[in-house]
PDB file of N, CA and C in Angstrom:
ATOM      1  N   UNK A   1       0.848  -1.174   0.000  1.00  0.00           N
ATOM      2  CA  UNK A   1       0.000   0.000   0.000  1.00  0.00           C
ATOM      3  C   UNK A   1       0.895   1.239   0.000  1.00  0.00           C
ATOM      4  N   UNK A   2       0.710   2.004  -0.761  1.00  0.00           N
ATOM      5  CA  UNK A   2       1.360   3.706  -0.973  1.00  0.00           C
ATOM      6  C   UNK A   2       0.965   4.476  -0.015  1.00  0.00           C
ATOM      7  N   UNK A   3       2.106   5.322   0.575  1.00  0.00           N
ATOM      8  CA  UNK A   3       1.887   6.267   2.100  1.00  0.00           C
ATOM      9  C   UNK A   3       1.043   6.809   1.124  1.00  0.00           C
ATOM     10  N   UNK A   4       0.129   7.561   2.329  1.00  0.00           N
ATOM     11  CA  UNK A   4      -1.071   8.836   1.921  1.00  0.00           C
ATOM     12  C   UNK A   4      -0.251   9.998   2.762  1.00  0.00           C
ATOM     13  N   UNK A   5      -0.984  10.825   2.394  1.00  0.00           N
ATOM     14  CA  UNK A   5      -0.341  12.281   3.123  1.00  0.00           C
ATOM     15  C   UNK A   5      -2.256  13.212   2.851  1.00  0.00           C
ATOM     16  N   UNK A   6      -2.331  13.449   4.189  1.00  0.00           N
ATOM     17  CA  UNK A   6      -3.200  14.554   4.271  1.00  0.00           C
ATOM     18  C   UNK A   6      -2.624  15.565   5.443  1.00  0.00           C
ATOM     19  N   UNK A   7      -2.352  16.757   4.344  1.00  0.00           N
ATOM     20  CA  UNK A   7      -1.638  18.117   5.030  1.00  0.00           C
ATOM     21  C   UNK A   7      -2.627  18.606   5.976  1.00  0.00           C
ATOM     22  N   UNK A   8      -2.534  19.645   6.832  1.00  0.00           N
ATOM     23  CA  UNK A   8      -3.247  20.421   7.400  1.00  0.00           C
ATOM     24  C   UNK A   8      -2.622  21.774   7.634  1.00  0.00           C
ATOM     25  N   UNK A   9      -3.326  22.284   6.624  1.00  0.00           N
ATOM     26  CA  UNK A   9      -2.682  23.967   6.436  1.00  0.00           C
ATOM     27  C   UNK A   9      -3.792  25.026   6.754  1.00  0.00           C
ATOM     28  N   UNK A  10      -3.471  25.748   7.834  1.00  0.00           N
ATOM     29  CA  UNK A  10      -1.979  25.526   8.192  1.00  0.00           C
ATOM     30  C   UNK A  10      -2.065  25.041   9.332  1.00  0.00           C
ATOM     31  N   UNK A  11      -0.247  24.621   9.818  1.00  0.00           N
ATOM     32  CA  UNK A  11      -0.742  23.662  10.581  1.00  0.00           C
ATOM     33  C   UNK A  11      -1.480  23.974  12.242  1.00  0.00           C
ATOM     34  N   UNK A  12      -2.037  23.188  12.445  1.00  0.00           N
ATOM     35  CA  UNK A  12      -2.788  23.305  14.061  1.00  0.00           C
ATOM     36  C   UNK A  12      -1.835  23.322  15.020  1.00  0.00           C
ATOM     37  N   UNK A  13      -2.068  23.488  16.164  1.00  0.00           N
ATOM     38  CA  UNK A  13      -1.571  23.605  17.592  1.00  0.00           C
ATOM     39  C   UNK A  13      -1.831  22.285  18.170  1.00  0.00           C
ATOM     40  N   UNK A  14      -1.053  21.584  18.870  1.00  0.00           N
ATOM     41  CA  UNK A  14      -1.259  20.425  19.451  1.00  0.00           C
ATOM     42  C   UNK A  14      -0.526  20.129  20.687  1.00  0.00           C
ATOM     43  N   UNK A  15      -0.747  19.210  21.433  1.00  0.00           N
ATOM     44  CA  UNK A  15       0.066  18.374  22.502  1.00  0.00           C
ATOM     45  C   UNK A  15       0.416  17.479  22.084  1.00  0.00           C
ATOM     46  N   UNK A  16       1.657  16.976  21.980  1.00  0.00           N
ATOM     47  CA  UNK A  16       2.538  15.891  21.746  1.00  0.00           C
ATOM     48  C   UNK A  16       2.734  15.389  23.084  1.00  0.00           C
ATOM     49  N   UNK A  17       2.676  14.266  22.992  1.00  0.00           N
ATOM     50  CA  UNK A  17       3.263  13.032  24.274  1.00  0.00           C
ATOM     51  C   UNK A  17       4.520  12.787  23.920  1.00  0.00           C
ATOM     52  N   UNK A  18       5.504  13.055  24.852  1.00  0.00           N
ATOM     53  CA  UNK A  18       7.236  12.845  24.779  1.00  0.00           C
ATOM     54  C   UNK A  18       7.301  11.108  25.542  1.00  0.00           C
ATOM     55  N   UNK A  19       8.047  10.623  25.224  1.00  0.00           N
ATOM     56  CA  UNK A  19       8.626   9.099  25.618  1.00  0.00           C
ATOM     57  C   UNK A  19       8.467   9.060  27.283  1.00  0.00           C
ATOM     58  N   UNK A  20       8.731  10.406  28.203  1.00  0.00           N
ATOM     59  CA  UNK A  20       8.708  10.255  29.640  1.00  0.00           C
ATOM     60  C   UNK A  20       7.392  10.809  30.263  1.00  0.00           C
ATOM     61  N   UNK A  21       6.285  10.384  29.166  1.00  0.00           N
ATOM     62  CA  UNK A  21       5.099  10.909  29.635  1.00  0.00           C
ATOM     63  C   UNK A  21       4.616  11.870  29.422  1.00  0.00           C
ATOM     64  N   UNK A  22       5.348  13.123  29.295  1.00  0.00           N
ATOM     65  CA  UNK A  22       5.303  14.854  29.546  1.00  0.00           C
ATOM     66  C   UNK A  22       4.571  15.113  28.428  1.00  0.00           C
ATOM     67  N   UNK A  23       3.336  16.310  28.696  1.00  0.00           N
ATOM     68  CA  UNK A  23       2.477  16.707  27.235  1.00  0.00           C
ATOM     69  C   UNK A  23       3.759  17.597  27.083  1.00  0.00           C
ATOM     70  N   UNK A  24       3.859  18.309  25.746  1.00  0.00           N
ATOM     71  CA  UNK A  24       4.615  19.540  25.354  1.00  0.00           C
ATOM     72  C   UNK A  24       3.656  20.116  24.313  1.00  0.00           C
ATOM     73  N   UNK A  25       3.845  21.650  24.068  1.00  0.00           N
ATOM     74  CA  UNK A  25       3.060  22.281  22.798  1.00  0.00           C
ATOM     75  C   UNK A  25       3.765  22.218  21.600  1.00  0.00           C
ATOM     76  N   UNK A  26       3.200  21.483  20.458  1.00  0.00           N
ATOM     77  CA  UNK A  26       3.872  21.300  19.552  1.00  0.00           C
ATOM     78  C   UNK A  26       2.785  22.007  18.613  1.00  0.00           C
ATOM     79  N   UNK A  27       2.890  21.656  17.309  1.00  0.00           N
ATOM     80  CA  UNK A  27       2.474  21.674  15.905  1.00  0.00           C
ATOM     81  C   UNK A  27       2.382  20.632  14.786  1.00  0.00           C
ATOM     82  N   UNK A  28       1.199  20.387  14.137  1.00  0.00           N
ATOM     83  CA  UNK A  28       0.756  19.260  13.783  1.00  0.00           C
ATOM     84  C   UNK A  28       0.572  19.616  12.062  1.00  0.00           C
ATOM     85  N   UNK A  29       1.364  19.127  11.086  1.00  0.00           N
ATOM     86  CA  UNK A  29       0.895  19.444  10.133  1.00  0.00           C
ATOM     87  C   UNK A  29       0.584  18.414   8.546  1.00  0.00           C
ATOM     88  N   UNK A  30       0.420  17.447   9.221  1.00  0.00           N
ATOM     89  CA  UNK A  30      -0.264  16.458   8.423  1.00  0.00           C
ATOM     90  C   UNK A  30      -0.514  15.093   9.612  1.00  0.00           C
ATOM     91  N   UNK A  31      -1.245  14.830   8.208  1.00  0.00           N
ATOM     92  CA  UNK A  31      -1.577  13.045   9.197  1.00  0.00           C
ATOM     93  C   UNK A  31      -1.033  12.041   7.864  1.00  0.00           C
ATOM     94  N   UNK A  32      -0.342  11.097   8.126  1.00  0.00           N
ATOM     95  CA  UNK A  32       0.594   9.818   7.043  1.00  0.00           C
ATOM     96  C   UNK A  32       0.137   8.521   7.043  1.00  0.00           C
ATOM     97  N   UNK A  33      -0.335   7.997   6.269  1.00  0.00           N
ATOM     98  CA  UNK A  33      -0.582   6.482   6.542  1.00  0.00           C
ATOM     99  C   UNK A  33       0.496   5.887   6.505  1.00  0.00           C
ATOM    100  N   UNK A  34       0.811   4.793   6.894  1.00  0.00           N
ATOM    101  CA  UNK A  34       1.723   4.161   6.495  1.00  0.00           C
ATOM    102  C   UNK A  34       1.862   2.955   5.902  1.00  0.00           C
ATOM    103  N   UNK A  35       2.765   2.316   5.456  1.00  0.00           N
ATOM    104  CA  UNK A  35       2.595   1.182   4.833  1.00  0.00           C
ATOM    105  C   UNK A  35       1.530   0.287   4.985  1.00  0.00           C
ATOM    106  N   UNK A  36       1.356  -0.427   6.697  1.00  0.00           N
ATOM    107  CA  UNK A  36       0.856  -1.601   7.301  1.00  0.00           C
ATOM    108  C   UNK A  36      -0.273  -0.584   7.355  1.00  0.00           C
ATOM    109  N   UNK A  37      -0.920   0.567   6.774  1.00  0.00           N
ATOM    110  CA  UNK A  37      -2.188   0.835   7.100  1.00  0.00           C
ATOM    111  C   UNK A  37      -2.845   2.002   7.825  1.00  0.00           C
ATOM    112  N   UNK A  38      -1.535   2.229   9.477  1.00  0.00           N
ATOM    113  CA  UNK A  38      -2.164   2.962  10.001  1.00  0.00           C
ATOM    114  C   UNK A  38      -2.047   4.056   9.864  1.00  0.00           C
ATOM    115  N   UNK A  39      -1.887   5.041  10.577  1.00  0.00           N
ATOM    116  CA  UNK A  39      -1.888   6.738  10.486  1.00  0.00           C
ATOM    117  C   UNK A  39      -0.999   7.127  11.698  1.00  0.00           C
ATOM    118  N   UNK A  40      -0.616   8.114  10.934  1.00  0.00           N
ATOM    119  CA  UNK A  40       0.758   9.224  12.157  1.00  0.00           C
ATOM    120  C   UNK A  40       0.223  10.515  11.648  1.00  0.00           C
ATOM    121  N   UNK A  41       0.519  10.967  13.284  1.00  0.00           N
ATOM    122  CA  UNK A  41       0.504  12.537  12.972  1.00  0.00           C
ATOM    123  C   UNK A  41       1.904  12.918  12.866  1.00  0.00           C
ATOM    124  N   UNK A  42       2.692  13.961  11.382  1.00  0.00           N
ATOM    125  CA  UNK A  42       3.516  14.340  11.246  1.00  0.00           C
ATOM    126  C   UNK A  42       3.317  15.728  12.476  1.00  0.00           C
ATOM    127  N   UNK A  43       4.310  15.722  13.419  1.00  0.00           N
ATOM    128  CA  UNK A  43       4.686  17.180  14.129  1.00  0.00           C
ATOM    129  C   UNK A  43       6.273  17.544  14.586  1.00  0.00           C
ATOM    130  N   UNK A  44       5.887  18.837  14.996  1.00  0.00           N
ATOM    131  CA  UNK A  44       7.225  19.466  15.426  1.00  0.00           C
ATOM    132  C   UNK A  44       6.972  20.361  17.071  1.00  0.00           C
ATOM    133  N   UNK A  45       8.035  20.073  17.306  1.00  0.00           N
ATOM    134  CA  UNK A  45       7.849  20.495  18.591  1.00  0.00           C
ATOM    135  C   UNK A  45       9.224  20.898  19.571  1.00  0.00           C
ATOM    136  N   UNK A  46       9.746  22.306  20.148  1.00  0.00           N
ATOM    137  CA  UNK A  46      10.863  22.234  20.550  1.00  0.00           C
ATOM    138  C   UNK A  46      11.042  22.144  22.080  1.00  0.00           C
ATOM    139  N   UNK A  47      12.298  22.020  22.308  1.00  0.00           N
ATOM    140  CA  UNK A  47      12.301  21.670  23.765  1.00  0.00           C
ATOM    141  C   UNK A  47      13.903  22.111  24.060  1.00  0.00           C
ATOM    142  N   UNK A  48      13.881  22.916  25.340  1.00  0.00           N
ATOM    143  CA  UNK A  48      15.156  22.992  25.787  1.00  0.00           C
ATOM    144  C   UNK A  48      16.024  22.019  26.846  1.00  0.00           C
ATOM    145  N   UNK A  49      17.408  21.839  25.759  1.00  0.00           N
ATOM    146  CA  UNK A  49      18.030  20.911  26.131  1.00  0.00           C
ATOM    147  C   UNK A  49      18.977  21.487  26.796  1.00  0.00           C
ATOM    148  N   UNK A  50      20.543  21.229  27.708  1.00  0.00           N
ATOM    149  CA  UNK A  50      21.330  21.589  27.997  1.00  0.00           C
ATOM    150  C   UNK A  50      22.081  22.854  27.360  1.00  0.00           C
ATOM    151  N   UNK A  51      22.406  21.826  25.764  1.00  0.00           N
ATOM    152  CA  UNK A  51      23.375  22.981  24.830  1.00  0.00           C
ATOM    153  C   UNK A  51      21.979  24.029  24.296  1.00  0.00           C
ATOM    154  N   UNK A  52      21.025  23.886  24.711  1.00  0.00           N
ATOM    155  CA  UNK A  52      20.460  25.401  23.738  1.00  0.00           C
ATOM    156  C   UNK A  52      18.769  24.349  23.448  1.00  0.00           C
ATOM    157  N   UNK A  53      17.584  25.001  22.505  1.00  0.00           N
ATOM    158  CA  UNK A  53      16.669  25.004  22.406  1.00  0.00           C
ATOM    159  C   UNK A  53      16.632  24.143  20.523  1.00  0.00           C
ATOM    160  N   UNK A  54      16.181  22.885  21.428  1.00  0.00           N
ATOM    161  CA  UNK A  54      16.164  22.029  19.676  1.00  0.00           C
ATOM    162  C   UNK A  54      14.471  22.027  19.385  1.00  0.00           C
ATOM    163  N   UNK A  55      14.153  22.208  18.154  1.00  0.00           N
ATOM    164  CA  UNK A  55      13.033  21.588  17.375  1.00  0.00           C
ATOM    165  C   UNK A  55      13.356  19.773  17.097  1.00  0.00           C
ATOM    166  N   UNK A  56      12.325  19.045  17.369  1.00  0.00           N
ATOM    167  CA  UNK A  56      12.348  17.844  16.820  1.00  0.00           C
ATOM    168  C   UNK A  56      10.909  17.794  16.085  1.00  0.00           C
ATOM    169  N   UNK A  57      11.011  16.264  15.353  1.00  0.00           N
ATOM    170  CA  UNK A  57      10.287  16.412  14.135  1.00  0.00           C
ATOM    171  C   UNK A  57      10.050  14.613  14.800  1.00  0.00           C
ATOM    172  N   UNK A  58       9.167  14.114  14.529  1.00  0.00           N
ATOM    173  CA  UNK A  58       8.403  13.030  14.916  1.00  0.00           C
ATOM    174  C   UNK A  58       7.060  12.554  14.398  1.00  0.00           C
ATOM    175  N   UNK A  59       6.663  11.344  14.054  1.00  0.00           N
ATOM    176  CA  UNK A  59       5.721  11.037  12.813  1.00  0.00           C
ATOM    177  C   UNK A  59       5.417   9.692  14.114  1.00  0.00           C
ATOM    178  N   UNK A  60       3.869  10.583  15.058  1.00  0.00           N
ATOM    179  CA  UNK A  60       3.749   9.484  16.082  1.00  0.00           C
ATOM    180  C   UNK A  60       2.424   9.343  15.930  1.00  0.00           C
ATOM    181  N   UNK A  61       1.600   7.967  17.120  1.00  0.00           N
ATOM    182  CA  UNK A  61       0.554   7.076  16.886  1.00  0.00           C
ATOM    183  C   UNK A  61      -0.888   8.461  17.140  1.00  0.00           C
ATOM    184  N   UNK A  62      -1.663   8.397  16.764  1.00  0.00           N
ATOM    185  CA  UNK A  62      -2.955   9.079  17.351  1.00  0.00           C
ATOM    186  C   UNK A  62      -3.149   9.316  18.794  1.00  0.00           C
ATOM    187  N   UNK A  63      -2.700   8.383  19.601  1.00  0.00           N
ATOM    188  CA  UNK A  63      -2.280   8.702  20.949  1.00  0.00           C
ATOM    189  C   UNK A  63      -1.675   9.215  21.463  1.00  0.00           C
ATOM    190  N   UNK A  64      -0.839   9.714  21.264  1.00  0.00           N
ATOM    191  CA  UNK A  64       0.148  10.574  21.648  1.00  0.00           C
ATOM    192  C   UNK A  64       0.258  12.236  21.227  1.00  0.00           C
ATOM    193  N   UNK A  65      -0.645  12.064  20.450  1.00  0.00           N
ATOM    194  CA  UNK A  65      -1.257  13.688  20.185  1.00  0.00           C
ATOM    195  C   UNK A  65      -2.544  14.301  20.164  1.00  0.00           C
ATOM    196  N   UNK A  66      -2.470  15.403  21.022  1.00  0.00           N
ATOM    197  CA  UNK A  66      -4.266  16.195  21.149  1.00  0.00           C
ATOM    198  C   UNK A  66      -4.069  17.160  20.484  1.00  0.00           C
ATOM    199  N   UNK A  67      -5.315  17.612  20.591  1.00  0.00           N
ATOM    200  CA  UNK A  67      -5.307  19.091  20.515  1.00  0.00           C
ATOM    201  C   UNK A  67      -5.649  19.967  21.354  1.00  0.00           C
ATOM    202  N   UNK A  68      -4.955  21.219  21.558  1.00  0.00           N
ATOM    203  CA  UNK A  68      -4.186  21.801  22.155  1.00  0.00           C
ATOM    204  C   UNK A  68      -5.899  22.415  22.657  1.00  0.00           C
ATOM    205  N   UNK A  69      -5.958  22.878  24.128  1.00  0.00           N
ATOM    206  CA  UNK A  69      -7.016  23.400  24.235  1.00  0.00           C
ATOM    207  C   UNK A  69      -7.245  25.206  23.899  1.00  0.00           C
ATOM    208  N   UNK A  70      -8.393  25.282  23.358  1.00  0.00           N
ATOM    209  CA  UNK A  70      -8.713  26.733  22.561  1.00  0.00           C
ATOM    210  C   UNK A  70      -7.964  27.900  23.386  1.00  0.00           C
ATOM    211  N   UNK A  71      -8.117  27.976  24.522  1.00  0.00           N
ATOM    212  CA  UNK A  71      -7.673  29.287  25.523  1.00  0.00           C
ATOM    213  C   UNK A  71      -6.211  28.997  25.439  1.00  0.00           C
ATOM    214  N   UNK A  72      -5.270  28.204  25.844  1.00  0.00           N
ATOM    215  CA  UNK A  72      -4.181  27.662  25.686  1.00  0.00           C
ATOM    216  C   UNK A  72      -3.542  28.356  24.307  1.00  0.00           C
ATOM    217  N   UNK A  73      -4.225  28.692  23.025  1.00  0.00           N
ATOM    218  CA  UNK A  73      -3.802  28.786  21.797  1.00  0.00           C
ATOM    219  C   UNK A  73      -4.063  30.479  21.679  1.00  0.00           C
ATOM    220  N   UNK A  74      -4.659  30.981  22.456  1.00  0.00           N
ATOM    221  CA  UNK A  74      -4.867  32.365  21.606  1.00  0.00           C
ATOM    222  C   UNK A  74      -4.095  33.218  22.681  1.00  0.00           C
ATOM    223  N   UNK A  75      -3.367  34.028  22.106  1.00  0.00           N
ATOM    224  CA  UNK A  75      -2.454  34.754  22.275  1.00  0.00           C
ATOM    225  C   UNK A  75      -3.441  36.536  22.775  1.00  0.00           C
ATOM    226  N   UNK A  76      -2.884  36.933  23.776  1.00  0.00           N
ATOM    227  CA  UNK A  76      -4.036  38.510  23.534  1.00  0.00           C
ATOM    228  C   UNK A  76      -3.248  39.129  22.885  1.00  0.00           C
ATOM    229  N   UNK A  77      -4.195  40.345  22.437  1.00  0.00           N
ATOM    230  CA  UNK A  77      -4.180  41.473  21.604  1.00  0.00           C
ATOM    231  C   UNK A  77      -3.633  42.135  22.074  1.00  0.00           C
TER     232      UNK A  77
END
């Protein structure tokens, strides 16, 4: 079966689940099928490390990503 790709432009606001549990605010900008069928959400999301502030990039299960709640996302005027 051929990956699918459905973008989401632009992309949404989300919570990503990190490996030690922790939500973080990321960004979500497609969803991928994959071979065996299922679906990933393509996101990005940064985090400060020791040497300085990395973006990572991660293509994870439906579980591990929400969406971000509305008040959480809007910035004031």
């Amino acid at each position: 079966m051929a990956s699918d790709l459905r973008r989401i432009d632009p992309p949404r606001v989300v919570q990503v689940q990190l490996d030690d549990g922790r939500w973080v605010e990321g960004f979500q900008d497609a969803w991928v099928r994959q071979s065996d069928g299922s679906w990933r959400a393509s996101v990005s999301y940064r985090l400060d490390h020791e040497w300085g502030r990395g973006t990572h990039l991660a293509a994870l299960p439906p579980e591990r990503v929400r969406l971000a709640a509305i008040l959480d996302s809007v910035k004031e005027l």
